[in-house]
C-alpha atoms as a PDB file:
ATOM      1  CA  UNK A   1     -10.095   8.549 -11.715  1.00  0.00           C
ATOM      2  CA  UNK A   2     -10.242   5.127 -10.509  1.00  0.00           C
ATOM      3  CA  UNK A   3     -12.948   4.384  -8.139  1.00  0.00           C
ATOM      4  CA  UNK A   4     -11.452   3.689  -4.637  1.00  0.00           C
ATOM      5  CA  UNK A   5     -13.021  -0.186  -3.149  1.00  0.00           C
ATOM      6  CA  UNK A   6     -14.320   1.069   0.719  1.00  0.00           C
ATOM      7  CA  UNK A   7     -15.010  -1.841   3.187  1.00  0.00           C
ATOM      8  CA  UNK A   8     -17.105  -1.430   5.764  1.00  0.00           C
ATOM      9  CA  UNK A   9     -16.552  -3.271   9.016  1.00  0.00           C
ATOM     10  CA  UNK A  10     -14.787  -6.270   9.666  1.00  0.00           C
ATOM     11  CA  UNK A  11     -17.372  -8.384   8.218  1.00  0.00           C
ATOM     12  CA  UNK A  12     -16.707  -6.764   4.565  1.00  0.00           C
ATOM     13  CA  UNK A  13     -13.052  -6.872   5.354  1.00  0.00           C
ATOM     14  CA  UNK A  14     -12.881 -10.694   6.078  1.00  0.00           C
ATOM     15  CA  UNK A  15     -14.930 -11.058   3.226  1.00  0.00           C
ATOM     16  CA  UNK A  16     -12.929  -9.377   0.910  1.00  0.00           C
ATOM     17  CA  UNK A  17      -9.442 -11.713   1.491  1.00  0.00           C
ATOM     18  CA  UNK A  18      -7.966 -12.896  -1.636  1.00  0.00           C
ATOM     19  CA  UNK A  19      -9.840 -10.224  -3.609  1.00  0.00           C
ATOM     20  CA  UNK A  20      -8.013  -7.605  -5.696  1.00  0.00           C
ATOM     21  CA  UNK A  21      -8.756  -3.856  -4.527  1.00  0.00           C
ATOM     22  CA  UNK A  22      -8.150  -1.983  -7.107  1.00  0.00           C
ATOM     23  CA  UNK A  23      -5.710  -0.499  -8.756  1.00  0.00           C
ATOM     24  CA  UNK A  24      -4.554   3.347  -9.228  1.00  0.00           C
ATOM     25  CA  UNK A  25      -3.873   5.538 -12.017  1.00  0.00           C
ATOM     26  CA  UNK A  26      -0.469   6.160 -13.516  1.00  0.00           C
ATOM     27  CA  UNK A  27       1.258   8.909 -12.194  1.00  0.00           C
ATOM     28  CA  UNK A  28       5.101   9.987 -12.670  1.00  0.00           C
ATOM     29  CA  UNK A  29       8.280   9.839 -10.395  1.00  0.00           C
ATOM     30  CA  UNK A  30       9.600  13.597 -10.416  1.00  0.00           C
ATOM     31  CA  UNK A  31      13.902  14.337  -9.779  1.00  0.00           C
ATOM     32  CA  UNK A  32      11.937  17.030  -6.957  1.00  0.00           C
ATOM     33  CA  UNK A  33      10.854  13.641  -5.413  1.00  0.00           C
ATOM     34  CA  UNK A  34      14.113  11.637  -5.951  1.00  0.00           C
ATOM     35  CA  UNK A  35      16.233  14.421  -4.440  1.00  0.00           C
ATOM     36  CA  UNK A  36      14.113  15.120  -1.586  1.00  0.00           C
ATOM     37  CA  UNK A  37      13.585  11.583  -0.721  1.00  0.00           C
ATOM     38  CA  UNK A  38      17.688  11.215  -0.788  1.00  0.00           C
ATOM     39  CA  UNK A  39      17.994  14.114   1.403  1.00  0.00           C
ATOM     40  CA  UNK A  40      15.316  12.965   4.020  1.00  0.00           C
ATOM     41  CA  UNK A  41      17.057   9.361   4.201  1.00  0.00           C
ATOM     42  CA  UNK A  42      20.477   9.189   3.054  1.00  0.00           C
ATOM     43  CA  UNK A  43      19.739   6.494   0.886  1.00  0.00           C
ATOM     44  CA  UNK A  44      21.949   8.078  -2.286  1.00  0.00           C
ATOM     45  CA  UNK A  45      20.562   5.593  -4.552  1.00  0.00           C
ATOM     46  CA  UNK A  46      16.603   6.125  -4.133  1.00  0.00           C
ATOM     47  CA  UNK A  47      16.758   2.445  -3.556  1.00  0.00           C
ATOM     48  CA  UNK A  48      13.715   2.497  -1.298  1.00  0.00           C
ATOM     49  CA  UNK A  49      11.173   5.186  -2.952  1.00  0.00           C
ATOM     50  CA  UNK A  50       9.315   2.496  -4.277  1.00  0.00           C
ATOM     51  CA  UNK A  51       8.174   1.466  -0.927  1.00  0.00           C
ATOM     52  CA  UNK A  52       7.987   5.103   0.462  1.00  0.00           C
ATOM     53  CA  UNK A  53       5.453   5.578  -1.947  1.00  0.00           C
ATOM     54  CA  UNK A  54       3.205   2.951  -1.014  1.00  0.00           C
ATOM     55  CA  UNK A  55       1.937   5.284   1.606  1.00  0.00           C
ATOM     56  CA  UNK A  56       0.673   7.604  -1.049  1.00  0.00           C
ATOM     57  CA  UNK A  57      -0.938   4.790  -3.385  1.00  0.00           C
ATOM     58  CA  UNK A  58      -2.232   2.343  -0.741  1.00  0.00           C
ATOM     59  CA  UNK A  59      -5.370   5.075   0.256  1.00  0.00           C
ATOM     60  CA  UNK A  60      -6.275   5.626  -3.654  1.00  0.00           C
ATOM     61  CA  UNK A  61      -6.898   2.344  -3.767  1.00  0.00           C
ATOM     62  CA  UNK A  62      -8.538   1.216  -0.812  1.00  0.00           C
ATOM     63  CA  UNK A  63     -10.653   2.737   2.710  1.00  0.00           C
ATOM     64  CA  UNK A  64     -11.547   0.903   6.189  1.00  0.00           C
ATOM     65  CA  UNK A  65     -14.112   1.537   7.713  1.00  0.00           C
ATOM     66  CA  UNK A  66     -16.061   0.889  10.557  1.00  0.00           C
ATOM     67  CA  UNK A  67     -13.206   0.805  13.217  1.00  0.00           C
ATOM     68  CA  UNK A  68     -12.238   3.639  15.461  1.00  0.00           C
ATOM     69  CA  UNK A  69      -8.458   3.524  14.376  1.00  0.00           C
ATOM     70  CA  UNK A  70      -6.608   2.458  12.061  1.00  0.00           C
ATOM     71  CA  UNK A  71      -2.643   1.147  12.171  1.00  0.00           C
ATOM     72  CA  UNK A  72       0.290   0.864   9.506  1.00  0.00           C
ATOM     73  CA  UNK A  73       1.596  -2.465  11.602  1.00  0.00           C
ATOM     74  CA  UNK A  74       4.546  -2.453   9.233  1.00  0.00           C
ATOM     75  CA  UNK A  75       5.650  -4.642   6.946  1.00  0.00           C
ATOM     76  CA  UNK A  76       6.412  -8.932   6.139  1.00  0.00           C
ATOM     77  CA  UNK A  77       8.233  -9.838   2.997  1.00  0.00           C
ATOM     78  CA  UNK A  78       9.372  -6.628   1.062  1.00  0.00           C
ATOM     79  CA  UNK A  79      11.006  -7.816  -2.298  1.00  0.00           C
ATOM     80  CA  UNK A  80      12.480  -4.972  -4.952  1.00  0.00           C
ATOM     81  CA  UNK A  81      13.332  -4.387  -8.571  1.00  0.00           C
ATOM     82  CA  UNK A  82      15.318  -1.773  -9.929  1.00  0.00           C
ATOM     83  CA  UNK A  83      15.007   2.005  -8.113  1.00  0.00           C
ATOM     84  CA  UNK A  84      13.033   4.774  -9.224  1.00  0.00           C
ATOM     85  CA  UNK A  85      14.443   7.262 -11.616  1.00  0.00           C
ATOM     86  CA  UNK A  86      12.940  10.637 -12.798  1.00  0.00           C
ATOM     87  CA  UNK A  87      10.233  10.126 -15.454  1.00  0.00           C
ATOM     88  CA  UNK A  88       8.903   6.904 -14.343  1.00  0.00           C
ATOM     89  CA  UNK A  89       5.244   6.066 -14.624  1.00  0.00           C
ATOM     90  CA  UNK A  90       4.503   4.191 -11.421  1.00  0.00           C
ATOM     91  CA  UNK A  91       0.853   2.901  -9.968  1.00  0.00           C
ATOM     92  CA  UNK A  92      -0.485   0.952  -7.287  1.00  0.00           C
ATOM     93  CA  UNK A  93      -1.585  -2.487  -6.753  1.00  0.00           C
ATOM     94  CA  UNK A  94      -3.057  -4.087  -3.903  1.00  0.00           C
ATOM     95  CA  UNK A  95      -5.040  -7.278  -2.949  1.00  0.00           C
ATOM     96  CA  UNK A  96      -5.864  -8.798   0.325  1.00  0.00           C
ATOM     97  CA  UNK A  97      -4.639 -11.814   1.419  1.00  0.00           C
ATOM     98  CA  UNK A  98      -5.108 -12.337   4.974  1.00  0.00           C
ATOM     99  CA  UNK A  99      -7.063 -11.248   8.501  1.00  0.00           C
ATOM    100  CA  UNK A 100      -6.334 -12.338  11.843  1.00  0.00           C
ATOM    101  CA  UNK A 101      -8.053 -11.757  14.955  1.00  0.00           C
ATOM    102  CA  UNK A 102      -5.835  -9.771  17.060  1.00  0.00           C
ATOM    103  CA  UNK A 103      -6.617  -8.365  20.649  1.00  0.00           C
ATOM    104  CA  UNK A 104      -9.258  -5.210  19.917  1.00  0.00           C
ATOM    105  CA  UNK A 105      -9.483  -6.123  16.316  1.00  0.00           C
ATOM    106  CA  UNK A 106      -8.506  -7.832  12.894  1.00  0.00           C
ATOM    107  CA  UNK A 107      -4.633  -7.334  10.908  1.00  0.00           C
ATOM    108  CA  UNK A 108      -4.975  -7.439   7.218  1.00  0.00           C
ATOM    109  CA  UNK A 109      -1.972  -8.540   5.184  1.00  0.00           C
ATOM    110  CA  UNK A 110      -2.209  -6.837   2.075  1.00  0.00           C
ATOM    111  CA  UNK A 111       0.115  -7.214  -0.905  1.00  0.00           C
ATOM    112  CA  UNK A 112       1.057  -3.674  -2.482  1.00  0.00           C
ATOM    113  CA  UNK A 113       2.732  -4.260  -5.835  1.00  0.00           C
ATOM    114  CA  UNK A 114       4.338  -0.590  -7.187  1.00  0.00           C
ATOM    115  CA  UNK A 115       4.810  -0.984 -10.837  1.00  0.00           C
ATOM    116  CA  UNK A 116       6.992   0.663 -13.145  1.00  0.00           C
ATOM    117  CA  UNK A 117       5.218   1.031 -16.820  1.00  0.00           C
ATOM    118  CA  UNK A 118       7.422  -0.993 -19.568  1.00  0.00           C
ATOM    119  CA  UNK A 119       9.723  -2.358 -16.192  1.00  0.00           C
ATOM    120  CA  UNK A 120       7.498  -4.748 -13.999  1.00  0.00           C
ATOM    121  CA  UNK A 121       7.377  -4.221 -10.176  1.00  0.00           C
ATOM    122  CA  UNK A 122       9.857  -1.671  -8.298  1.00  0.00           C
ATOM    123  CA  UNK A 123       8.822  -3.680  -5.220  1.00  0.00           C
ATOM    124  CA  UNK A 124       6.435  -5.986  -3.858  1.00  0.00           C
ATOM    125  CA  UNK A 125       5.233  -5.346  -0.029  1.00  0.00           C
ATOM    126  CA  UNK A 126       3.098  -7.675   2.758  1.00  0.00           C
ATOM    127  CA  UNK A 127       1.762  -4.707   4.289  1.00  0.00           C
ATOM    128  CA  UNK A 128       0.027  -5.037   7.926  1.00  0.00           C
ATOM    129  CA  UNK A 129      -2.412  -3.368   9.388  1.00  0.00           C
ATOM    130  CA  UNK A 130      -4.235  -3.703  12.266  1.00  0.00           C
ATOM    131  CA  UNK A 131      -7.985  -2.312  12.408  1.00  0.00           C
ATOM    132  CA  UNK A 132      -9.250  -1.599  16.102  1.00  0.00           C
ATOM    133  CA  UNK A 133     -12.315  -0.663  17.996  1.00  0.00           C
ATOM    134  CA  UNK A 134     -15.139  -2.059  15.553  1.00  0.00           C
ATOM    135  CA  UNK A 135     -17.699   0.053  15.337  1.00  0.00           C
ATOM    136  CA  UNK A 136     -21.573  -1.575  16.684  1.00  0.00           C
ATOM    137  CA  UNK A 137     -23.390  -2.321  13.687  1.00  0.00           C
END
């Protein structure tokens, strides 16, 4: 199990930008969560699993805290490779680029890279999040 990097407090967190968090272990892409994930959306194709599954990798690989709450903002530049099919071996990237000061707290740009083993990236994200109500040291 890979160890998950935990930052603590915004002072951690601005000192962490342009370090690499981690990185999780392999784990496969099932037809159960193809077909489910075309029923939920529509999207026939599976075109935009990839990014789904960031959700899932992003908190293997990396904890806040020190705030009160923390925010998905959404997302910047999203950029994808081929689609997911059954019996891929994906994993999860992610590094920290960025922090901003916003009202109540910092945003963090993170980039999450899902890779496919033996294919390179199924997509590339600028993930946002916005960390409010810092804790008193």
């Amino acid at each position: 199990m890979t160890a998950i990097t935990v930052l603590h407090g915004e002072a951690e967190v601005r000192a962490a930008v342009g370090n690499d968090l981690g990185t999780t272990e392999w784990s496969a892409v099932t037809q159960a969560h193809l077909d489910g994930f075309r029923e939920a959306t529509g999207d026939p194709a599976g075109t935009y699993l990839a990014i789904s599954l960031s959700n899932m990798l992003l908190p293997q690989i990396v904890e806040v805290r020190g705030f009160s709450m923390g925010v998905n903002y959404g997302t910047d530049a999203v950029t994808f490779g081929e689609p997911l099919r059954a019996g891929d071996l994906i994993r999860g990237n992610a590094r920290l680029v960025d922090v901003i000061d916003v009202k109540g707290g910092i945003q963090t740009t993170m980039i999450i890279t899902v890779e496919v083993a033996g294919r390179g990236p199924a997509c590339t994200i600028q993930s946002l999040s916005r960390w409010l109500g810092a804790e008193e040291s």
